[in-house]
PDB file of N, CA and C in Angstrom:
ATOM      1  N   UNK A   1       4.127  -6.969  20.958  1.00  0.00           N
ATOM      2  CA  UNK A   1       4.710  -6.819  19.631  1.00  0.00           C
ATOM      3  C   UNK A   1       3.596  -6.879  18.588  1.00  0.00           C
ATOM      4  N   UNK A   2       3.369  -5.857  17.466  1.00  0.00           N
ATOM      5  CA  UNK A   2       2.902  -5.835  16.663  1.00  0.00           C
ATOM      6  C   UNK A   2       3.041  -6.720  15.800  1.00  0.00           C
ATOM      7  N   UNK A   3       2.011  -7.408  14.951  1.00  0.00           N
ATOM      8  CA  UNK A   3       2.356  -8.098  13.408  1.00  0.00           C
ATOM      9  C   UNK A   3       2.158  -7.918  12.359  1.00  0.00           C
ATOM     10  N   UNK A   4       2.585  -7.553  10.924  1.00  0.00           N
ATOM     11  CA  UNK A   4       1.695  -7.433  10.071  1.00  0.00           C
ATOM     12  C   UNK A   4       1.000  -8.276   9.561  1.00  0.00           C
ATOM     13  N   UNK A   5      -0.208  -7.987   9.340  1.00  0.00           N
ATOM     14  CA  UNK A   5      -1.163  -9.029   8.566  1.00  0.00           C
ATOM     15  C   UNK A   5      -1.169  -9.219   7.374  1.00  0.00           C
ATOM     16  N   UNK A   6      -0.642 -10.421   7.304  1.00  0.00           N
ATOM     17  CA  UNK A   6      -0.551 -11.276   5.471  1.00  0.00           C
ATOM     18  C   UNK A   6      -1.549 -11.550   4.823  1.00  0.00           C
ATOM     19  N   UNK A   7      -2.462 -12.159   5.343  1.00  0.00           N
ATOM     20  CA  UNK A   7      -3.605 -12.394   5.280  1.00  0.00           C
ATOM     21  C   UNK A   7      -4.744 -11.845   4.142  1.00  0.00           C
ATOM     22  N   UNK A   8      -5.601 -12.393   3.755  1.00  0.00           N
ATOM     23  CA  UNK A   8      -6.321 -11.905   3.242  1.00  0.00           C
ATOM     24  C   UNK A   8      -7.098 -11.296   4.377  1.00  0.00           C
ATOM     25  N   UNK A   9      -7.445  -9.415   4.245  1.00  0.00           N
ATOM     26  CA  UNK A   9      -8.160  -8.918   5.277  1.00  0.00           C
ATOM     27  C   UNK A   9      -8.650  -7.704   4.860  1.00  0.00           C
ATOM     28  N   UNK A  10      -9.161  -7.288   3.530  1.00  0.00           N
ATOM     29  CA  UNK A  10      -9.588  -6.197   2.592  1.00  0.00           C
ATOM     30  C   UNK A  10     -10.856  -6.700   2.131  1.00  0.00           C
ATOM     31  N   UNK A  11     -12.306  -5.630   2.694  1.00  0.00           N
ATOM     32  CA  UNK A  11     -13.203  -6.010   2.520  1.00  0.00           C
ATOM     33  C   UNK A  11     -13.340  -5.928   1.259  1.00  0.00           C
ATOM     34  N   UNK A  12     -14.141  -6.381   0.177  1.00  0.00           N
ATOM     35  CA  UNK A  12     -14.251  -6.138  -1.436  1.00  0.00           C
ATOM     36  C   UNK A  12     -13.186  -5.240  -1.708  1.00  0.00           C
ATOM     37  N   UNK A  13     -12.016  -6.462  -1.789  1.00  0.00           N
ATOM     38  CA  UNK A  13     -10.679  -6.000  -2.338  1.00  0.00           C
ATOM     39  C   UNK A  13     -10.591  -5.723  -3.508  1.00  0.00           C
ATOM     40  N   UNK A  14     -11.729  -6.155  -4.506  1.00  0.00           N
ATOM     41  CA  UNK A  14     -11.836  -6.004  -5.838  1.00  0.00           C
ATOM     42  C   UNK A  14     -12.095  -4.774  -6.250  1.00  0.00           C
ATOM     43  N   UNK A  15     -12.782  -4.282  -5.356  1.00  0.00           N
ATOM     44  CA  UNK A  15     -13.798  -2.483  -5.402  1.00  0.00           C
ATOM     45  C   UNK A  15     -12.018  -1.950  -4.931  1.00  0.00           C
ATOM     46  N   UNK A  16     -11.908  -2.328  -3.784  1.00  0.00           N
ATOM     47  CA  UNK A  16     -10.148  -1.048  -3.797  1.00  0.00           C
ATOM     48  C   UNK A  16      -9.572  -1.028  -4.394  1.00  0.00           C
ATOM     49  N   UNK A  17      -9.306  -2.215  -5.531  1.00  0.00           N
ATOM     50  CA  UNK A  17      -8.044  -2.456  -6.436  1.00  0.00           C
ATOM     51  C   UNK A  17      -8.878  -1.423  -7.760  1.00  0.00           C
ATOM     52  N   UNK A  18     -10.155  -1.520  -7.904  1.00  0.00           N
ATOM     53  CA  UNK A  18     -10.557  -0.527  -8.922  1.00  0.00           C
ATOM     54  C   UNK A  18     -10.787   0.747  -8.749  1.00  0.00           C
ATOM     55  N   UNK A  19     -10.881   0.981  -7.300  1.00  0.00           N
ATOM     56  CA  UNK A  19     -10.513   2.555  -6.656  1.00  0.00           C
ATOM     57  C   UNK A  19      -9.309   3.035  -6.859  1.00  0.00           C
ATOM     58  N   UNK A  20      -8.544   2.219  -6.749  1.00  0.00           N
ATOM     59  CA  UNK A  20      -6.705   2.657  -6.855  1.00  0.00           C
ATOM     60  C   UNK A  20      -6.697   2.644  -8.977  1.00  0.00           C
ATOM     61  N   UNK A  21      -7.387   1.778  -9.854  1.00  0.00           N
ATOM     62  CA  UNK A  21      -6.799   2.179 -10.787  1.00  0.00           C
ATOM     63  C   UNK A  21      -7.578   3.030 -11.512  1.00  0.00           C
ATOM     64  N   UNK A  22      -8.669   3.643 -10.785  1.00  0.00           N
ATOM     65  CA  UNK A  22      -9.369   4.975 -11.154  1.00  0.00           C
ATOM     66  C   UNK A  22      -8.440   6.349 -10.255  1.00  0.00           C
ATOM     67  N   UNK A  23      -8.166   5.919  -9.357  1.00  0.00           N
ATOM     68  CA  UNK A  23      -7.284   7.042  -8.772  1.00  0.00           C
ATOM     69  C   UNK A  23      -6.070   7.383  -9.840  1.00  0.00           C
ATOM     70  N   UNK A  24      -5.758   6.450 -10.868  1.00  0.00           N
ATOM     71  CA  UNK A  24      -4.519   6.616 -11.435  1.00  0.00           C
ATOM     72  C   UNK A  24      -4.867   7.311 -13.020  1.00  0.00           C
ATOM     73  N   UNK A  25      -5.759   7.197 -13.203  1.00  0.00           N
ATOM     74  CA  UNK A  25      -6.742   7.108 -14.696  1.00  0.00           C
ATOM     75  C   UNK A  25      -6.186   8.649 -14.785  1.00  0.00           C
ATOM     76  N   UNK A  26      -5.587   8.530 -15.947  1.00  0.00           N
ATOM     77  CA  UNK A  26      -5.395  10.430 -16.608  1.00  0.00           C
ATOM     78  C   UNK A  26      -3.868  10.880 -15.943  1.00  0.00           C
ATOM     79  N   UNK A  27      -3.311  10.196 -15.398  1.00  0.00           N
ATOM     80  CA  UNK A  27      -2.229  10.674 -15.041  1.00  0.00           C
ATOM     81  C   UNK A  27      -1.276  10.175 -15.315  1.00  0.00           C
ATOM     82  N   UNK A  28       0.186  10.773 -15.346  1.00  0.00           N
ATOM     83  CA  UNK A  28       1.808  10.612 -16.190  1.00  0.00           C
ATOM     84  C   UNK A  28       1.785   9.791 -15.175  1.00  0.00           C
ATOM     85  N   UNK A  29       2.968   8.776 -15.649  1.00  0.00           N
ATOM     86  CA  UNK A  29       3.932   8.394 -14.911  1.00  0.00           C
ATOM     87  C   UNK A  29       4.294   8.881 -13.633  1.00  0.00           C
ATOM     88  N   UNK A  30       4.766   9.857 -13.931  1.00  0.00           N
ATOM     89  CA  UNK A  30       5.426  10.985 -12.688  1.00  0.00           C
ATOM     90  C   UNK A  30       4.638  10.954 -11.791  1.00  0.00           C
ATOM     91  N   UNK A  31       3.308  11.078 -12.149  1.00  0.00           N
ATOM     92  CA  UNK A  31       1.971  11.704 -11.604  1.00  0.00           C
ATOM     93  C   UNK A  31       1.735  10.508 -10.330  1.00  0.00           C
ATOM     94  N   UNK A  32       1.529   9.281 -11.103  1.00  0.00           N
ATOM     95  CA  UNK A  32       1.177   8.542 -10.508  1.00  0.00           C
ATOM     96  C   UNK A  32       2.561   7.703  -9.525  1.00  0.00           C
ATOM     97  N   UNK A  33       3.713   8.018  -9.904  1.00  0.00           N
ATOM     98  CA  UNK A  33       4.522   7.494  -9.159  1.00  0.00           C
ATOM     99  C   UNK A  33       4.466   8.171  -7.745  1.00  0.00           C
ATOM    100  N   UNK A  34       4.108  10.071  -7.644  1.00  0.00           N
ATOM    101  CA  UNK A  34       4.225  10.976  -6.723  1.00  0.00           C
ATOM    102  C   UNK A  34       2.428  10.355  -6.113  1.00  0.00           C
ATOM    103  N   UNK A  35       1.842   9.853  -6.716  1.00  0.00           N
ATOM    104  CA  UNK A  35       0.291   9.587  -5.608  1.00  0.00           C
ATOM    105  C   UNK A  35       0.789   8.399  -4.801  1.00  0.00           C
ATOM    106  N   UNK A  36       1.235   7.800  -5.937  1.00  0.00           N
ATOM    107  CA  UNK A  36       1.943   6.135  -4.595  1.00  0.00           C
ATOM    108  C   UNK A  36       2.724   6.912  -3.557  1.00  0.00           C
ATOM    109  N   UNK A  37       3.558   7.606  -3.699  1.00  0.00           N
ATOM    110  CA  UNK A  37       4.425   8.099  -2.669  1.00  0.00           C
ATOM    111  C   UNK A  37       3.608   8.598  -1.418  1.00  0.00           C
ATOM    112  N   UNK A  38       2.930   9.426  -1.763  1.00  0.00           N
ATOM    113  CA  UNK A  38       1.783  10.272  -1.023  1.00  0.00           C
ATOM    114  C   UNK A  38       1.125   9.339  -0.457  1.00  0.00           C
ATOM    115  N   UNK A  39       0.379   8.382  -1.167  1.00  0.00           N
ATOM    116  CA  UNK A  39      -0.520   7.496  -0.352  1.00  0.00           C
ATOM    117  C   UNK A  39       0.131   6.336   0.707  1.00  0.00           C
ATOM    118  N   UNK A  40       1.386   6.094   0.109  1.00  0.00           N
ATOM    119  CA  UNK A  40       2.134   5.263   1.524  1.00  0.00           C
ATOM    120  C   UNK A  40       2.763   5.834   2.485  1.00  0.00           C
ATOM    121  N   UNK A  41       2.838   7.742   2.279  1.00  0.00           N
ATOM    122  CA  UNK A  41       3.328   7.621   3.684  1.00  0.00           C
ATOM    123  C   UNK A  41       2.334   8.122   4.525  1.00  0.00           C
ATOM    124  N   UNK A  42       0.872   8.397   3.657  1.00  0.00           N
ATOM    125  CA  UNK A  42       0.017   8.527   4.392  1.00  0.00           C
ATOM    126  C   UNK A  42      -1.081   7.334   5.514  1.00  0.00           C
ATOM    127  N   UNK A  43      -0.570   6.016   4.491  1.00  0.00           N
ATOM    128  CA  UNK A  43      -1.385   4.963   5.283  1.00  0.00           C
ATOM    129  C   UNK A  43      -0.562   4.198   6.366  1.00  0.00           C
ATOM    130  N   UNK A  44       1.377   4.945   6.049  1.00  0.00           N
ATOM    131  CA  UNK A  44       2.281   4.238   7.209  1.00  0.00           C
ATOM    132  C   UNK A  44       2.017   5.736   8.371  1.00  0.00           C
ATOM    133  N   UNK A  45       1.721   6.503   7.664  1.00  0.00           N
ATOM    134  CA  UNK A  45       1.118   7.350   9.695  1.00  0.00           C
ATOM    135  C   UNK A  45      -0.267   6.904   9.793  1.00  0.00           C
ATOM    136  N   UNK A  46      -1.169   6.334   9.171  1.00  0.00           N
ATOM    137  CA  UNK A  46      -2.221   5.775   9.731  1.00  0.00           C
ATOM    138  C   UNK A  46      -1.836   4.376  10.537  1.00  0.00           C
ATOM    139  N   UNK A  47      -0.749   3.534   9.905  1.00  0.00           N
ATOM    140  CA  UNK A  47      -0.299   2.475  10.887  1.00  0.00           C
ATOM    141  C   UNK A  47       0.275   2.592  12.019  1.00  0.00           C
ATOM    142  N   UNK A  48       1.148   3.995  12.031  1.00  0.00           N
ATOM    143  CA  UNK A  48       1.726   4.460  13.180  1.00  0.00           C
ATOM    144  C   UNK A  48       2.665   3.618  13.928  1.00  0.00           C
ATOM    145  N   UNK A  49       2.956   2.124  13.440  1.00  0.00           N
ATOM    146  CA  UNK A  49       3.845   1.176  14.009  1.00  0.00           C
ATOM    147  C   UNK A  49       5.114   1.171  13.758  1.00  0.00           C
ATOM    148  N   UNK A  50       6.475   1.888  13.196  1.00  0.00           N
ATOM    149  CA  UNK A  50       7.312   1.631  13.050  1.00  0.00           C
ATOM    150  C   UNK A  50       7.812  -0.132  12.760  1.00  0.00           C
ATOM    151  N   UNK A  51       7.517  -0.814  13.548  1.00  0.00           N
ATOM    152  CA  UNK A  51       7.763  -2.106  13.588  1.00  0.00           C
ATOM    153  C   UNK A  51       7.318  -2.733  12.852  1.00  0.00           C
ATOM    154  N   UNK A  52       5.383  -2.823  13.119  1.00  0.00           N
ATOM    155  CA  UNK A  52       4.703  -3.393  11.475  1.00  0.00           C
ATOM    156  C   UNK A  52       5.765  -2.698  10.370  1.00  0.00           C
ATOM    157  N   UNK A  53       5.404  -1.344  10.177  1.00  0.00           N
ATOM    158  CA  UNK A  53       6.227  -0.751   8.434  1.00  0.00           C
ATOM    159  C   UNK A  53       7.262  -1.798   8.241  1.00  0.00           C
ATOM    160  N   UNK A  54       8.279  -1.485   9.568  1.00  0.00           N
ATOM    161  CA  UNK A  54       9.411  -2.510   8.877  1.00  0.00           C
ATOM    162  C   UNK A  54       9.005  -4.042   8.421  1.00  0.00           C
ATOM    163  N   UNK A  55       8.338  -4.453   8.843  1.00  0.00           N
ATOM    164  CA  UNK A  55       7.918  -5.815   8.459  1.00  0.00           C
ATOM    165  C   UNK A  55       7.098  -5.851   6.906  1.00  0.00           C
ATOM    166  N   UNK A  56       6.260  -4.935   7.025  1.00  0.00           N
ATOM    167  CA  UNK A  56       6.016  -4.805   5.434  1.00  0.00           C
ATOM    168  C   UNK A  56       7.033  -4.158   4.516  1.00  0.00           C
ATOM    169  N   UNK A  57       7.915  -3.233   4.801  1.00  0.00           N
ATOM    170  CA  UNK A  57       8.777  -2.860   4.219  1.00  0.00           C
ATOM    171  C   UNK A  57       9.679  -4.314   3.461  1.00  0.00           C
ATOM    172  N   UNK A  58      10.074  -5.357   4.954  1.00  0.00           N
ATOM    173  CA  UNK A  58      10.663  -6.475   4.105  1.00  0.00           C
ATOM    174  C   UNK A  58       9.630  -7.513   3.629  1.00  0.00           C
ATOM    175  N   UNK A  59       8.567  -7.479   3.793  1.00  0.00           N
ATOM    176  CA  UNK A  59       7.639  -8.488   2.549  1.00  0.00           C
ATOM    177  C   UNK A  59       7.183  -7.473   1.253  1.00  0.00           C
ATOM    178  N   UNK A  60       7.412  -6.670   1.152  1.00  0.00           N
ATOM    179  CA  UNK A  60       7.541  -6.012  -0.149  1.00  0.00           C
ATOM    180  C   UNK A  60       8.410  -6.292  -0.833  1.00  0.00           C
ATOM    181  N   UNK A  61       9.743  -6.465  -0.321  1.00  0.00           N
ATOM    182  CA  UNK A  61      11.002  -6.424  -0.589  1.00  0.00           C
ATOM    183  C   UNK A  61      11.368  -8.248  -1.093  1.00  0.00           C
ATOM    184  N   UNK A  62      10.198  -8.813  -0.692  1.00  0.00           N
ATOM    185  CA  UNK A  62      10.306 -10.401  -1.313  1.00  0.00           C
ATOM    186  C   UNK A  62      10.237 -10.528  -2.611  1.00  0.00           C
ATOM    187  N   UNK A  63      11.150 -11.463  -3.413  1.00  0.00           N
ATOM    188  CA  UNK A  63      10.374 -11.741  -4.486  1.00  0.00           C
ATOM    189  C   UNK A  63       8.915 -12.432  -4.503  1.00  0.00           C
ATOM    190  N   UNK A  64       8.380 -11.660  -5.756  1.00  0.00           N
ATOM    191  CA  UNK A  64       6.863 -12.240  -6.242  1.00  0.00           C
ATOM    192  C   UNK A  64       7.176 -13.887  -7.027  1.00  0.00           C
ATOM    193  N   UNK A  65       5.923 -14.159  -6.885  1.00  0.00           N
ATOM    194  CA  UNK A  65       5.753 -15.417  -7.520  1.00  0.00           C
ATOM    195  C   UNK A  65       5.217 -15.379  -8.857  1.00  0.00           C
TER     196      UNK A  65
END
């Protein structure tokens, strides 16, 4: 059985989080709602787990703190 990892496990997570809000820079709403779309179902066929997804599917689905 697969798990998803909660964890902190993103090398210089700081550099991706500023990759993702340069990926967004110049674009609508729309724009950027259709790249999120694009980019998660591209990194859930890079996970290829059905099982993980669902598991992140419901820790997404948690409330934040």
């Amino acid at each position: 059985m697969s798990k998803l990892i909660l964890t902190p496990n993103l090398d210089k997570a700081d550099d991706v989080y500023a990759d993702l809000l340069t990926a967004h820079e110049g674009k609508s709403k729309a724009e950027s709602d259709a790249f999120n779309a694009r980019l998660i179902l591209i990194l859930a066929n890079h996970i290829g787990d059905r099982e993980v997804l669902a598991q992140a599917l419901a820790a997404a689905d948690l409330p934040q703190d």
